[in-house]
C-alpha atoms as a PDB file:
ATOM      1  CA  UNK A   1     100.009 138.028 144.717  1.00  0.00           C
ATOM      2  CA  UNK A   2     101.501 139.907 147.988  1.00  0.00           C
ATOM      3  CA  UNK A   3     103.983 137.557 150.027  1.00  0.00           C
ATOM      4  CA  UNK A   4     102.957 138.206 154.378  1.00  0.00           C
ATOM      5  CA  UNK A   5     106.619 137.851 154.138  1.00  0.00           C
ATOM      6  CA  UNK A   6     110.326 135.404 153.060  1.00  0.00           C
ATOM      7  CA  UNK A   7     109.042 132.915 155.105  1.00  0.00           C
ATOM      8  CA  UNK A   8     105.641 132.146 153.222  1.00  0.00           C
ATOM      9  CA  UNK A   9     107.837 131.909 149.892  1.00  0.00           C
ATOM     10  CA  UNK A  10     110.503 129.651 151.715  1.00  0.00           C
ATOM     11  CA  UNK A  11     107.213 127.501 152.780  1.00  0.00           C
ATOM     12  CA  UNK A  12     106.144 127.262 149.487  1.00  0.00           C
ATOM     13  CA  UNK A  13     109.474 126.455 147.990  1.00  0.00           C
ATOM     14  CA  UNK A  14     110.175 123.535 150.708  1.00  0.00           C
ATOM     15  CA  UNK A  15     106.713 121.902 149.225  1.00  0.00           C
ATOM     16  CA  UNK A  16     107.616 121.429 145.921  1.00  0.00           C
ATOM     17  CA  UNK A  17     110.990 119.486 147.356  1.00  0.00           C
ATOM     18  CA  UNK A  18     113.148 121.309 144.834  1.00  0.00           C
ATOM     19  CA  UNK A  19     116.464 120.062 146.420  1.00  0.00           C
ATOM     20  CA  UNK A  20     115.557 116.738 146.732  1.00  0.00           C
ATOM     21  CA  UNK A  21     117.961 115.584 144.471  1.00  0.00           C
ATOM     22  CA  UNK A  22     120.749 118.165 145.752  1.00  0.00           C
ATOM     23  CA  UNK A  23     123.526 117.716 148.717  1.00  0.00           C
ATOM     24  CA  UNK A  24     121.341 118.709 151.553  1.00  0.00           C
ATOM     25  CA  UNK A  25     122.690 122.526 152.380  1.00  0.00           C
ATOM     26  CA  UNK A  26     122.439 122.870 148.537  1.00  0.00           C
ATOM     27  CA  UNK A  27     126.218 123.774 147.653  1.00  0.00           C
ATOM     28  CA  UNK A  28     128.300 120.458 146.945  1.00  0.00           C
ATOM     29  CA  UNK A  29     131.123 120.381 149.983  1.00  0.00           C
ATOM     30  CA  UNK A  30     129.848 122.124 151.822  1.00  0.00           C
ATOM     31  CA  UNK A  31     131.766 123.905 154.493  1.00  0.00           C
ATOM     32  CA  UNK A  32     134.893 123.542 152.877  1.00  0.00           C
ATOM     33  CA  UNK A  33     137.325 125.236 151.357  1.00  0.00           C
ATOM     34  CA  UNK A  34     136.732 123.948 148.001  1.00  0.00           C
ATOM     35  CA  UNK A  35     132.986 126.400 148.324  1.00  0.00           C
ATOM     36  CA  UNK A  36     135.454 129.611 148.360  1.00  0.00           C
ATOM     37  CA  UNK A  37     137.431 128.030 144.915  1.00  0.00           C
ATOM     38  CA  UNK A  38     133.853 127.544 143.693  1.00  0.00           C
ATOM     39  CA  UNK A  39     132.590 130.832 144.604  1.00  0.00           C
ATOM     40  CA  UNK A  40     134.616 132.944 142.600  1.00  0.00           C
ATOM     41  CA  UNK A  41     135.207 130.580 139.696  1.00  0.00           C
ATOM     42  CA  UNK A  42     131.220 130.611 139.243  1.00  0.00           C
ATOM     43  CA  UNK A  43     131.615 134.819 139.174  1.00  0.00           C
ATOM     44  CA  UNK A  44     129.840 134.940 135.219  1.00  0.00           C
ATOM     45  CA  UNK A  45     129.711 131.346 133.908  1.00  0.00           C
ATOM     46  CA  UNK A  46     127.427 128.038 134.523  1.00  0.00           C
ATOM     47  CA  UNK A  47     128.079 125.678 137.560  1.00  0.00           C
ATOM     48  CA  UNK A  48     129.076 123.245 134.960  1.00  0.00           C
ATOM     49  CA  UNK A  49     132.078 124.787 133.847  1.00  0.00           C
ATOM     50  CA  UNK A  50     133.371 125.450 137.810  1.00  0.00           C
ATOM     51  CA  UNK A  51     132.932 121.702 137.638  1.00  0.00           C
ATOM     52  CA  UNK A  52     135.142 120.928 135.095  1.00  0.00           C
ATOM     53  CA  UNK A  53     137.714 123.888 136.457  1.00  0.00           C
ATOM     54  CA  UNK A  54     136.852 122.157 140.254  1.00  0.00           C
ATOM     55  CA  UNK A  55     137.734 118.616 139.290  1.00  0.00           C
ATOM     56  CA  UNK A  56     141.106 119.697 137.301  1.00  0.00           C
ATOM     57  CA  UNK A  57     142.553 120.898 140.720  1.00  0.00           C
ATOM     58  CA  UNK A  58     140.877 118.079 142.496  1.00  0.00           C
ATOM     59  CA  UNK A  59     143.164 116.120 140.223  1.00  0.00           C
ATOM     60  CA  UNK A  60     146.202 117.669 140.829  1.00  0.00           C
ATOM     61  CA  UNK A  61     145.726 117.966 144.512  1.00  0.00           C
ATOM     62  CA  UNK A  62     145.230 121.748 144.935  1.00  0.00           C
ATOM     63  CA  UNK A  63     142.368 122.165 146.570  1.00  0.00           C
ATOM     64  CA  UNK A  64     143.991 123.422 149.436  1.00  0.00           C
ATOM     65  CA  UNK A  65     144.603 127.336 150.671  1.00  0.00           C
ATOM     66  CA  UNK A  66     148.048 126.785 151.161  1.00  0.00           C
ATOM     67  CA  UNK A  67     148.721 125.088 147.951  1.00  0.00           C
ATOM     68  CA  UNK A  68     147.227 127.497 145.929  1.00  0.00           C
ATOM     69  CA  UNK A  69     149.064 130.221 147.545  1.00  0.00           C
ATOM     70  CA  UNK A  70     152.097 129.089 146.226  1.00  0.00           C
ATOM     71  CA  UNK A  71     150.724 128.108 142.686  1.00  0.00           C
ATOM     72  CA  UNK A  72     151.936 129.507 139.824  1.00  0.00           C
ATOM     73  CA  UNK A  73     150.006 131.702 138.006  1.00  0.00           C
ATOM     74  CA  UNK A  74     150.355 130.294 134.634  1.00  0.00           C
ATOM     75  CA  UNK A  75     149.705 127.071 136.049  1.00  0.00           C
ATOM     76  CA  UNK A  76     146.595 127.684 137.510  1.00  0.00           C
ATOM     77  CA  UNK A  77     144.942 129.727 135.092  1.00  0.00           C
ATOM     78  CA  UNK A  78     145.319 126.308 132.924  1.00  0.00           C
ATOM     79  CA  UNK A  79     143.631 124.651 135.453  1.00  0.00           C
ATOM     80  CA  UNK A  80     140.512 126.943 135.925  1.00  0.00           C
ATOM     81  CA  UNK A  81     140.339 127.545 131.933  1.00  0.00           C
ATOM     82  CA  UNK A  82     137.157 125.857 131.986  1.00  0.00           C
ATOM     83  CA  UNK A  83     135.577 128.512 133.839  1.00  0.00           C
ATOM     84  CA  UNK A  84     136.322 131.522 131.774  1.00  0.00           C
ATOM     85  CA  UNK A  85     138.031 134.632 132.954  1.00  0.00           C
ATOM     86  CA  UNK A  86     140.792 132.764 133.845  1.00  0.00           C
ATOM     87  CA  UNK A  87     143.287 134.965 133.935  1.00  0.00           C
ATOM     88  CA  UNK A  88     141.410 137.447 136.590  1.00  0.00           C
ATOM     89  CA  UNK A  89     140.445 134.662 138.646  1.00  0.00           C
ATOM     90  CA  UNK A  90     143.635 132.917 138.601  1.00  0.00           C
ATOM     91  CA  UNK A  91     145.327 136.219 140.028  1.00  0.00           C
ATOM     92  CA  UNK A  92     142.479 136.750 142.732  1.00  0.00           C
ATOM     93  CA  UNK A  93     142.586 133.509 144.141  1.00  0.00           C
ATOM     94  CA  UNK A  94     146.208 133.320 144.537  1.00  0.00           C
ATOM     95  CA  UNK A  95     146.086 136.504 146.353  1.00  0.00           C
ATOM     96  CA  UNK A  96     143.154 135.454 147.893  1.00  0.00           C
ATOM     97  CA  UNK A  97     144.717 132.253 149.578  1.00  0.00           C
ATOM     98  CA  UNK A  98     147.818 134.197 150.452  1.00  0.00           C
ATOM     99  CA  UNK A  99     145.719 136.333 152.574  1.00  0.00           C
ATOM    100  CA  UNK A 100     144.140 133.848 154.179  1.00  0.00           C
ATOM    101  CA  UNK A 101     147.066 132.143 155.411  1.00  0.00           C
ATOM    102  CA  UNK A 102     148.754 135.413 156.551  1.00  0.00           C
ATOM    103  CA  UNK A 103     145.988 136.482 157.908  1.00  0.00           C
ATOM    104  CA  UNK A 104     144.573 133.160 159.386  1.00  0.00           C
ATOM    105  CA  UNK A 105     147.068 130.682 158.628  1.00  0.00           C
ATOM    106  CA  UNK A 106     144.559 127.786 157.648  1.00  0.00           C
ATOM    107  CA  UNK A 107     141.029 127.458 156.276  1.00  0.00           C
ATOM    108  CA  UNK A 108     139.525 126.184 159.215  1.00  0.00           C
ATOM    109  CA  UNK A 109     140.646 129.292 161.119  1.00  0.00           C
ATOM    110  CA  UNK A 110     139.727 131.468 158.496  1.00  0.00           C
ATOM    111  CA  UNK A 111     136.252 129.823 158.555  1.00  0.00           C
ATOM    112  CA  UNK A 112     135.630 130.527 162.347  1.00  0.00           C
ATOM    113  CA  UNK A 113     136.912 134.386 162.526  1.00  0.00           C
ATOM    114  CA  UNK A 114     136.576 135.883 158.890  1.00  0.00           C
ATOM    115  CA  UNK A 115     134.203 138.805 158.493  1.00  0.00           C
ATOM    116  CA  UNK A 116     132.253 140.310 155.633  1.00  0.00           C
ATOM    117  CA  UNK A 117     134.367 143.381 155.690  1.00  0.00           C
ATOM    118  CA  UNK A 118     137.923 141.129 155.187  1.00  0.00           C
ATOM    119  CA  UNK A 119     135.999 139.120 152.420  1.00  0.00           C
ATOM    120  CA  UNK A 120     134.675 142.715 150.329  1.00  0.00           C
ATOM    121  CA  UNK A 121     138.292 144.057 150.975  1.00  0.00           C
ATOM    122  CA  UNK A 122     139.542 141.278 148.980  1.00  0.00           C
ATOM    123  CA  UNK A 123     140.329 142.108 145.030  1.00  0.00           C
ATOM    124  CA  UNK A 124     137.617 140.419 143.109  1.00  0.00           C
ATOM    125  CA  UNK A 125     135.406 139.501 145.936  1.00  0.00           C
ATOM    126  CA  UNK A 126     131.463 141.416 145.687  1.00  0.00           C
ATOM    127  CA  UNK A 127     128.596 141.025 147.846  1.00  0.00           C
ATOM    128  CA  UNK A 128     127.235 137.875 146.457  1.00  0.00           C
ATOM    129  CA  UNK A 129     130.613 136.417 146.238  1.00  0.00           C
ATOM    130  CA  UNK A 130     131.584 137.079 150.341  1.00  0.00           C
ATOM    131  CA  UNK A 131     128.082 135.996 151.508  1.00  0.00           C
ATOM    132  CA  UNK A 132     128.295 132.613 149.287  1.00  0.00           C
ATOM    133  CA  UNK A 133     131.597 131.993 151.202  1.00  0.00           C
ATOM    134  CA  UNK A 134     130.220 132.769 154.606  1.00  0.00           C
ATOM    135  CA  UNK A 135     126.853 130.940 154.087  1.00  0.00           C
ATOM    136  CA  UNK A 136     128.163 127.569 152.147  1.00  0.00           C
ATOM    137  CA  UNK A 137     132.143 127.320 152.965  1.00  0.00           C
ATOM    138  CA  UNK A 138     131.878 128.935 156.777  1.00  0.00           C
ATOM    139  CA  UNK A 139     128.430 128.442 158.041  1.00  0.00           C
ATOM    140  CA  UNK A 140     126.984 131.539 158.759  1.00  0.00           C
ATOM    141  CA  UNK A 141     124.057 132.640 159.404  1.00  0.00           C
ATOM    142  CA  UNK A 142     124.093 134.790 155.630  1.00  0.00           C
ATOM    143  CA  UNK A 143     121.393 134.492 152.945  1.00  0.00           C
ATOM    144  CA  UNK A 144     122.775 135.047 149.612  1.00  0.00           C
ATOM    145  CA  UNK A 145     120.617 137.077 147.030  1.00  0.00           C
ATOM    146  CA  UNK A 146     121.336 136.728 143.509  1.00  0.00           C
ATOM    147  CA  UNK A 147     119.607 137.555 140.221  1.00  0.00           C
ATOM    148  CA  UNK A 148     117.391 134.516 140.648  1.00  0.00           C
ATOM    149  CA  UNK A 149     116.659 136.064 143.956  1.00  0.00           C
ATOM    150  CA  UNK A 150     116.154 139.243 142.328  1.00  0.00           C
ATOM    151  CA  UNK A 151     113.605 137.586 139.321  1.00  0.00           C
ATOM    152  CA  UNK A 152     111.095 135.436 141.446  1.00  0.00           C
ATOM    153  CA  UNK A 153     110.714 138.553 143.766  1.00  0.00           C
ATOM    154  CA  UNK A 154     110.106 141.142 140.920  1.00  0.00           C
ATOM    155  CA  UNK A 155     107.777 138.335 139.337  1.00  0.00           C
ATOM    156  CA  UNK A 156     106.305 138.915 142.836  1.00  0.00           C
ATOM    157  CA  UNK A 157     105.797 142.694 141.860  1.00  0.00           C
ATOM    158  CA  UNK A 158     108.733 143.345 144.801  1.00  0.00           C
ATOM    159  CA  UNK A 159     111.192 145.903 143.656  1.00  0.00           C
ATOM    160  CA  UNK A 160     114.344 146.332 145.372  1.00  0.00           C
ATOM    161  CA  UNK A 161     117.213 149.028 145.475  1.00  0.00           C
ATOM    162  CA  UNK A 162     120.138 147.268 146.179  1.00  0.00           C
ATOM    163  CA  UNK A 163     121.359 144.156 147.536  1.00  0.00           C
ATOM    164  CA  UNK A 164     121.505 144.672 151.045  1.00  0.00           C
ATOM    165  CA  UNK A 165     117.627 145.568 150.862  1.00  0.00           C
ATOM    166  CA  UNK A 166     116.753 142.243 148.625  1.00  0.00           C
ATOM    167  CA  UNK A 167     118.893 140.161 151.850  1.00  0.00           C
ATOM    168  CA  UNK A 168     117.327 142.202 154.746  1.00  0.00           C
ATOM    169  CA  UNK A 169     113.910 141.039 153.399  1.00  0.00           C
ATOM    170  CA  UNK A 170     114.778 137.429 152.727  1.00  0.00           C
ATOM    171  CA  UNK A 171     115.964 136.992 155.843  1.00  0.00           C
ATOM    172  CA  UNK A 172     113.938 139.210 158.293  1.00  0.00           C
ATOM    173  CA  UNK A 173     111.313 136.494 157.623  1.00  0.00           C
ATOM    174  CA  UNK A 174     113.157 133.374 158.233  1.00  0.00           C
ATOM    175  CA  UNK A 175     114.836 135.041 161.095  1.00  0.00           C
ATOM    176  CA  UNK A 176     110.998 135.079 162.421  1.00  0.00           C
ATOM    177  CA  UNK A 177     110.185 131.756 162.331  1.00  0.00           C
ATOM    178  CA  UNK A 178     113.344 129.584 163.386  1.00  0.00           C
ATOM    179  CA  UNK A 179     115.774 129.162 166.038  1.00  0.00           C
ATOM    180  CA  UNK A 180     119.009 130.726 166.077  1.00  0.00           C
ATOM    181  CA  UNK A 181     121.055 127.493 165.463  1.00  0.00           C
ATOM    182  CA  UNK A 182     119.181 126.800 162.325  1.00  0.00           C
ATOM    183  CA  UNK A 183     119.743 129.845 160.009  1.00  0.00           C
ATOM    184  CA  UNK A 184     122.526 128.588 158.309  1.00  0.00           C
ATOM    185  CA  UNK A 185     120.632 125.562 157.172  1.00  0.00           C
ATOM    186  CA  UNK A 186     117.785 127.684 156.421  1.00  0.00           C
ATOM    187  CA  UNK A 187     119.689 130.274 154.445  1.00  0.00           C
ATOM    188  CA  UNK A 188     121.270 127.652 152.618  1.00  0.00           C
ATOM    189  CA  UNK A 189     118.131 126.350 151.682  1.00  0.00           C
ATOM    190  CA  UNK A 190     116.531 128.895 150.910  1.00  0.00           C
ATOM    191  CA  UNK A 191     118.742 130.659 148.310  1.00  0.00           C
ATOM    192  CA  UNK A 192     119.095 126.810 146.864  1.00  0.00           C
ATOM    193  CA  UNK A 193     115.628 126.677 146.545  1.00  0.00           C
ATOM    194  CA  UNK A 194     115.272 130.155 144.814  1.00  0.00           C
ATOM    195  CA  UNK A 195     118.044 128.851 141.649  1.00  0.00           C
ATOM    196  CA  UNK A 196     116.767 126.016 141.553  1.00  0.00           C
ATOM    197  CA  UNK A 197     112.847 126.954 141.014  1.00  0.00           C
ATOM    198  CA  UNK A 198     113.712 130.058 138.734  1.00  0.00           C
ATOM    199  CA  UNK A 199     115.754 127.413 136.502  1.00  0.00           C
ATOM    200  CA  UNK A 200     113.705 125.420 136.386  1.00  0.00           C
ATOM    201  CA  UNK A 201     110.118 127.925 135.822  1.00  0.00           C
ATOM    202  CA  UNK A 202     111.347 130.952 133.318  1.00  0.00           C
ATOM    203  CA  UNK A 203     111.071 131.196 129.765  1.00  0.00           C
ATOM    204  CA  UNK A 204     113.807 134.211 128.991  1.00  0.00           C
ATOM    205  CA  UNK A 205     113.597 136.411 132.202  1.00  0.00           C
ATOM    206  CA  UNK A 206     109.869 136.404 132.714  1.00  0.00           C
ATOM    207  CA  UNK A 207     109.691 133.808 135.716  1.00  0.00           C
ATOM    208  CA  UNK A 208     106.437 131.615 135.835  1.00  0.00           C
ATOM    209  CA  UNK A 209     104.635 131.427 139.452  1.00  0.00           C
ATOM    210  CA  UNK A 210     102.461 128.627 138.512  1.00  0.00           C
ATOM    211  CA  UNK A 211     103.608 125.687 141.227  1.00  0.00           C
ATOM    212  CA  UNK A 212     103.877 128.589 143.676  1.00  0.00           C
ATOM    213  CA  UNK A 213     100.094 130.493 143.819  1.00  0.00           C
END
């Protein structure tokens, strides 16, 4: 089956109420700053550990730029053990958070002027990382693509080059069909949608289409 375009997948997605049980904009908290934490701590491991890593500076009160800019190292790679490569992404999100206040001086700053560029500049910080933390932690109008993205498309028979081709195409078609003050929600959605149905519908890495033709 041919997709017209993202917007008849999003459709048929949204009908099979995959986030009912999900925060609405998919991403627990969103629009904070505890989404940016989350986003590279999930870099390579489940959700479920970032949980576990998520609640342990919950706990000690550290979910806060400013608080892990001054952590110690040692001390937060303890705290984010959960979530595997701790020691890299202890080190990144130190630097990360000293950045951001030098740069911005607080979160909700940082969330209002940051750009893609600052966020790929950053050590340890991709594509799919940046555009989580400007979709889910700043509201913007991003779509993140992933390799669940990547799966239900190519179960599609869509091939794609590279990642900026896979988000031009999942979002030239929602970009058709709603207003400009709703493409955060929608991205959000969307991309939610797309984990949550290829979790849900593969056996290995062949994804089923069965609830969606």
């Amino acid at each position: 089956m041919e997709l017209q375009d993202s917007f008849e997948l999003f459709s048929a997605l949204e009908k099979l109420k995959l986030l009912e049980n999900s925060p609405p904009l998919w991403w627990p908290a969103y629009g904070t700053f505890e989404v940016v934490v989350g986003a590279i701590l999930t870099q390579n491991t489940q959700w479920s550990r970032v949980e576990q890593s998520l609640a342990n500076l919950r706990e000690r009160e550290l979910l806060d730029a400013s608080m892990i800019a001054q952590c110690h190292n040692e001390s937060l790679m303890e705290l984010i053990r959960p979530s595997g490569l701790f020691k890299a992404k202890a080190a990144n999100l130190i630097r990360l958070c000293r950045a951001m206040i030098d740069d911005y001086g607080d979160f909700e700053t940082f969330a209002l002027s940051v750009d893609r560029d600052w966020l790929l500049s950053q050590k340890g910080i991709g594509p799919e990382s940046a555009d989580s933390i400007l979709c889910y932690a700043c509201a913007r109008p991003v779509m993140v693509v992933d390799a669940y993205t990547a799966r239900l498309l190519n179960a599609f028979g869509y091939e794609f080059e590279s990642y900026d081709e896979l988000q031009e195409w999942c979002e030239a078609g929602i970009r058709g069909y709603f207003d400009t003050v709703q493409f955060p929600a929608a991205f959000a959605r969307f991309h939610g949608m797309i984990v949550e149905y290829v979790k849900g519908n593969s056996k290995g890495k062949v994804v089923s289409l069965e609830h969606l033709v």
